[in-house]
Protein backbone atom coordinates (compact mmCIF):
# COMPACT_ATOMS: atom_id res chain seq x y z
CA UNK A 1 2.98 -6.22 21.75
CA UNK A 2 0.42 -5.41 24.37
CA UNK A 3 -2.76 -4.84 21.40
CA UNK A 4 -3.14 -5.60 18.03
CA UNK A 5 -1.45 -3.24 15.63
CA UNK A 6 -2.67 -2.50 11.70
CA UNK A 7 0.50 -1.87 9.90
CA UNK A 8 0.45 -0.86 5.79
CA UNK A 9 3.66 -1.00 3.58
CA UNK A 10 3.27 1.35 0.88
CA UNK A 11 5.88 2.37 -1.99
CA UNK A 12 6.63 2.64 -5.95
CA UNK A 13 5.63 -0.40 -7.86
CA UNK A 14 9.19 -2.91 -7.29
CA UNK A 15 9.85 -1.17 -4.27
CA UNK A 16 10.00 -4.65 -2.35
CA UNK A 17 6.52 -4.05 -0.32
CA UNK A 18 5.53 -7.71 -0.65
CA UNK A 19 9.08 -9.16 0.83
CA UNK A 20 9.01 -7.04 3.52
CA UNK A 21 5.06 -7.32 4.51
CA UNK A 22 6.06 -11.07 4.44
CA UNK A 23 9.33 -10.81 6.85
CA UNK A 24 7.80 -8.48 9.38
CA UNK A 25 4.02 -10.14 9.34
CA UNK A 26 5.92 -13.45 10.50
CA UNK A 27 8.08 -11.86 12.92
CA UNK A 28 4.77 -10.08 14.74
CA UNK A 29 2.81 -13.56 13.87
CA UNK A 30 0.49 -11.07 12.32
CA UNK A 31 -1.78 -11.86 9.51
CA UNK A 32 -0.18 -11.28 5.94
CA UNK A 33 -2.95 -9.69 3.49
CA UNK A 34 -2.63 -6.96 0.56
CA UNK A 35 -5.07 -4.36 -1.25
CA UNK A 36 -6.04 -5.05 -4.02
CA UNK A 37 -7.07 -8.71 -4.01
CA UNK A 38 -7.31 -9.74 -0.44
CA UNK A 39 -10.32 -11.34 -0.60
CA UNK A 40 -12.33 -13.52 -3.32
CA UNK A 41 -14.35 -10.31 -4.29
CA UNK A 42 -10.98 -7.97 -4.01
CA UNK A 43 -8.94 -10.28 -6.47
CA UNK A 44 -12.16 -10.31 -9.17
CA UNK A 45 -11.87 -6.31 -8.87
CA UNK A 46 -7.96 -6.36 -8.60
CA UNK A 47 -8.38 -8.76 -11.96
CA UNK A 48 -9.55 -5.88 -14.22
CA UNK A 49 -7.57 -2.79 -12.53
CA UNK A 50 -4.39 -4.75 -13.80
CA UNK A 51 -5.02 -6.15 -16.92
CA UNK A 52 -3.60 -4.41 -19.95
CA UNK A 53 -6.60 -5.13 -21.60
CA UNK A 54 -8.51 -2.56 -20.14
CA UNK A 55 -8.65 0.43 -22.31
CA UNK A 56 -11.32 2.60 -21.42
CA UNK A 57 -11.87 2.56 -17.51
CA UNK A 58 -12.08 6.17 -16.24
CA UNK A 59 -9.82 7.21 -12.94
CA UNK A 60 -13.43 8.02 -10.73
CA UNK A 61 -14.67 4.04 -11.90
CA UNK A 62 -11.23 3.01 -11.04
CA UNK A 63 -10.97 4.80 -7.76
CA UNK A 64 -14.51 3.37 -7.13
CA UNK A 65 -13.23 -0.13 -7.66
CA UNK A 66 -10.50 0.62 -5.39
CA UNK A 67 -12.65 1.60 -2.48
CA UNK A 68 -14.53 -1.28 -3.30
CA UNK A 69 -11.81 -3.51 -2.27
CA UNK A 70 -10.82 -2.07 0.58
CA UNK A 71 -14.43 -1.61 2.13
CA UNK A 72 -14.82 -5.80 1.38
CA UNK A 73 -10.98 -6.36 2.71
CA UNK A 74 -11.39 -4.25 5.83
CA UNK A 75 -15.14 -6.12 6.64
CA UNK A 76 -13.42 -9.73 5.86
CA UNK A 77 -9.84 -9.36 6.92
CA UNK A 78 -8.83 -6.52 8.38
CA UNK A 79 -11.85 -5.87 11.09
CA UNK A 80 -11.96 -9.90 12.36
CA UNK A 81 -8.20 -10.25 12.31
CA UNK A 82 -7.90 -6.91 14.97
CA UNK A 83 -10.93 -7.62 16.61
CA UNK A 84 -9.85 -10.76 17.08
CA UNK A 85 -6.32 -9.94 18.90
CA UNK A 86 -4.17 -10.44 15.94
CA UNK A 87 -2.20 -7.72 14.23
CA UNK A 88 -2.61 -7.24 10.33
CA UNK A 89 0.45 -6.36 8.10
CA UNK A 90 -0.63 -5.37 4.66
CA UNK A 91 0.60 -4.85 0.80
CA UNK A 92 -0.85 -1.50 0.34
CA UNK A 93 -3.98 0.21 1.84
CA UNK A 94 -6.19 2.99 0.77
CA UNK A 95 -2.84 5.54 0.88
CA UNK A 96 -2.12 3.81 -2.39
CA UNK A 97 -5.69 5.13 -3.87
CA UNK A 98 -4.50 8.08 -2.88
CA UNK A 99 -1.17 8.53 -4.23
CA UNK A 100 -2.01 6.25 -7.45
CA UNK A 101 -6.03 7.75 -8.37
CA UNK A 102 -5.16 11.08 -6.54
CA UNK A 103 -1.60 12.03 -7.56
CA UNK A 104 -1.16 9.88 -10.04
CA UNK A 105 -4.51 10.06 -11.86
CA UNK A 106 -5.07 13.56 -10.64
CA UNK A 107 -8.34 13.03 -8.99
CA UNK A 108 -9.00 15.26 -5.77
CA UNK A 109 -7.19 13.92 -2.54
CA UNK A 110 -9.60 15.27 -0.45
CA UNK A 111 -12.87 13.77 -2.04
CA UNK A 112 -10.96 10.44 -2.03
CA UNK A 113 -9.71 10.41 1.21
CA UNK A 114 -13.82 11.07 2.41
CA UNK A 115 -14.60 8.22 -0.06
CA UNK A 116 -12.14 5.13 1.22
CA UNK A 117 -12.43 6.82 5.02
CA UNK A 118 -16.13 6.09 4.46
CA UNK A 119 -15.42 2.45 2.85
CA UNK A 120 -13.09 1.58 5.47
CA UNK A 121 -15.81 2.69 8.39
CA UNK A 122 -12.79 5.50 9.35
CA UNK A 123 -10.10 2.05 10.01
CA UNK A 124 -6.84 3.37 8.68
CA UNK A 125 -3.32 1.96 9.12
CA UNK A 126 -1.96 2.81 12.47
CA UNK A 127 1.47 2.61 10.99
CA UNK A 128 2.61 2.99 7.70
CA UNK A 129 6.05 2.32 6.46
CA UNK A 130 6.84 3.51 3.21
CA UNK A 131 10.06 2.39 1.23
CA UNK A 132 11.12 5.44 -0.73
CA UNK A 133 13.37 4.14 -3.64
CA UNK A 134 15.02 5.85 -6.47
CA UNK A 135 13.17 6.22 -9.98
CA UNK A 136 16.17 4.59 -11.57
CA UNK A 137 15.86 1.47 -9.44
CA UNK A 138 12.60 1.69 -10.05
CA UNK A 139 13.14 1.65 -13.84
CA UNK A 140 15.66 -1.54 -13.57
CA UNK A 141 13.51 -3.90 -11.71
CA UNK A 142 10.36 -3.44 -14.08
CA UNK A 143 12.58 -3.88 -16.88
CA UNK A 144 13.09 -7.69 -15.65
CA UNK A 145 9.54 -8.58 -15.61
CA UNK A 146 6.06 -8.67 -18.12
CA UNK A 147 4.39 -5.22 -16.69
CA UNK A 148 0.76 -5.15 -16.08
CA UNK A 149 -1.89 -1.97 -16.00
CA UNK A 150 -0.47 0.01 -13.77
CA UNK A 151 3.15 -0.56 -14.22
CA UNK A 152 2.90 0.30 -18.05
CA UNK A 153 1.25 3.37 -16.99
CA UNK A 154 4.03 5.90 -17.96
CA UNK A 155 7.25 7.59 -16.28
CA UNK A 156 5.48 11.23 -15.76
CA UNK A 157 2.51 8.80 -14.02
CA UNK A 158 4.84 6.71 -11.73
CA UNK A 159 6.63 9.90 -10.65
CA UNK A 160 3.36 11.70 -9.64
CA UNK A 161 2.43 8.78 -8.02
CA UNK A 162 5.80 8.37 -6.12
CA UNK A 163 5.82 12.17 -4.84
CA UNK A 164 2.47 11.48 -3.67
CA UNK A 165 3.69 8.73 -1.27
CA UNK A 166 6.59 11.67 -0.25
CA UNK A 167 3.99 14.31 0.50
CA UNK A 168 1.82 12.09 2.85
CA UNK A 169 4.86 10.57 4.45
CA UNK A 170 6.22 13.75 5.05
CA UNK A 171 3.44 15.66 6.69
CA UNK A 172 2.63 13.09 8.74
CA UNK A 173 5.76 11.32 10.52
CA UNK A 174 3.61 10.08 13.28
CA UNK A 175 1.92 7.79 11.01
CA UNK A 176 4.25 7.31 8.84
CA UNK A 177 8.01 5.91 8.45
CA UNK A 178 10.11 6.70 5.53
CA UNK A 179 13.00 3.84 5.23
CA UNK A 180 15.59 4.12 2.45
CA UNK A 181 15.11 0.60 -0.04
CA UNK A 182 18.53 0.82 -1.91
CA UNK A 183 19.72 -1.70 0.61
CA UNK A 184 19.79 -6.02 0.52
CA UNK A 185 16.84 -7.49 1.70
CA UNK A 186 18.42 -8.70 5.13
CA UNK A 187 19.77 -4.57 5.42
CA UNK A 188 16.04 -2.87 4.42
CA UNK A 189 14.47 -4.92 7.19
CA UNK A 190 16.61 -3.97 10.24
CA UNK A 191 16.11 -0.61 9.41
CA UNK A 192 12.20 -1.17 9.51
CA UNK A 193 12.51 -3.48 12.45
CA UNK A 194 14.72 -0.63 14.26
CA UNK A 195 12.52 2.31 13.20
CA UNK A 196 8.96 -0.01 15.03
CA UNK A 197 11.09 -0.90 17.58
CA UNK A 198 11.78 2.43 18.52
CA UNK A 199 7.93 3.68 17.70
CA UNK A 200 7.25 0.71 20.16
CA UNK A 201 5.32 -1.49 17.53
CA UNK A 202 7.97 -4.61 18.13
């Protein structure tokens, strides 16, 4: 790699974002980081936006929050790692405020998209690789574990919130790369390694 690169993984909740922010960000030697909760003041806000607990917080205060954290990771994290010559791999980025507050929640993209490009100081992902998995897969691996805010959200929710991700991936394939996640572990990430290879990332 000839210049730092900001990459985003972005996906369904169980998708297996985390594993595969984790393989490629050692591979690049790239800093490993994830929205929400990247920082000490992201995982205070990240805190409330999962916790079943929280009955009454309205989409705009959550989408607030959200923008929030992003605006604090991008100033602590993001900004010092690039500027600094190191490339950033992340859990999620501000696409997820959009597909989860504006599909999902069915707040307007548009006014959400000026909102976070404003928090982030107009520092979006240069790549963004989105694993596209089947609902029903979906459904199996939150089934094994205790869900939290977001997860127990509700099946007409998490599929607004998945065809989100599949509108913004689709109109914009220079940004963004769709790769299949019905595969192992070792199989999902030589198809992502392939696709940035190609692209010129790796």
């Amino acid at each position: 790699m000839t210049s730092p690169h900001y990459i985003a993984f972005e996906g369904a909740e169980a998708c297996g974002k985390s594993t595969q922010a984790a393989l490629l960000a050692t591979r690049m030697d790239a800093v490993l980081t994830r929205e929400t909760g990247g920082t000490a003041v992201g995982a205070r806000l990240r805190a409330i936006l999962h916790d079943n607990s929280v009955m009454n917080l309205t989409p705009r205060a959550e989408a607030l929050m959200t923008a929030a954290d992003r605006a604090q990771h991008l100033a602590e994290v993001v900004g010092p790692a690039l500027d600094g010559g190191r490339s950033v791999v992340s859990d999620r980025s501000l696409y997820s405020t959009l597909a989860y507050q504006g599909y999902g929640r069915e707040l307007d993209v548009e006014e959400l998209t000026i909102i976070n490009d404003w928090a982030i100081n107009a520092c979006w992902p240069e790549t963004v690789i989105f694993l596209d998995t089947p609902d029903e897969l979906i459904a199996e691996r939150l089934q094994e574990r205790e869900l939290d805010r977001f997860e127990a959200a509700g099946e007409a929710f998490h599929q607004r919130v998945i065809e989100g991700f599949r509108t913004m991936a689709s109109g914009n394939t220079e940004r963004w790369i769709t790769v299949d996640s019905r595969g192992s572990i070792d199989e999902v990430e030589a198809s992502i390694v392939a696709a940035l290879t190609e692209r010129g990332v790796l």
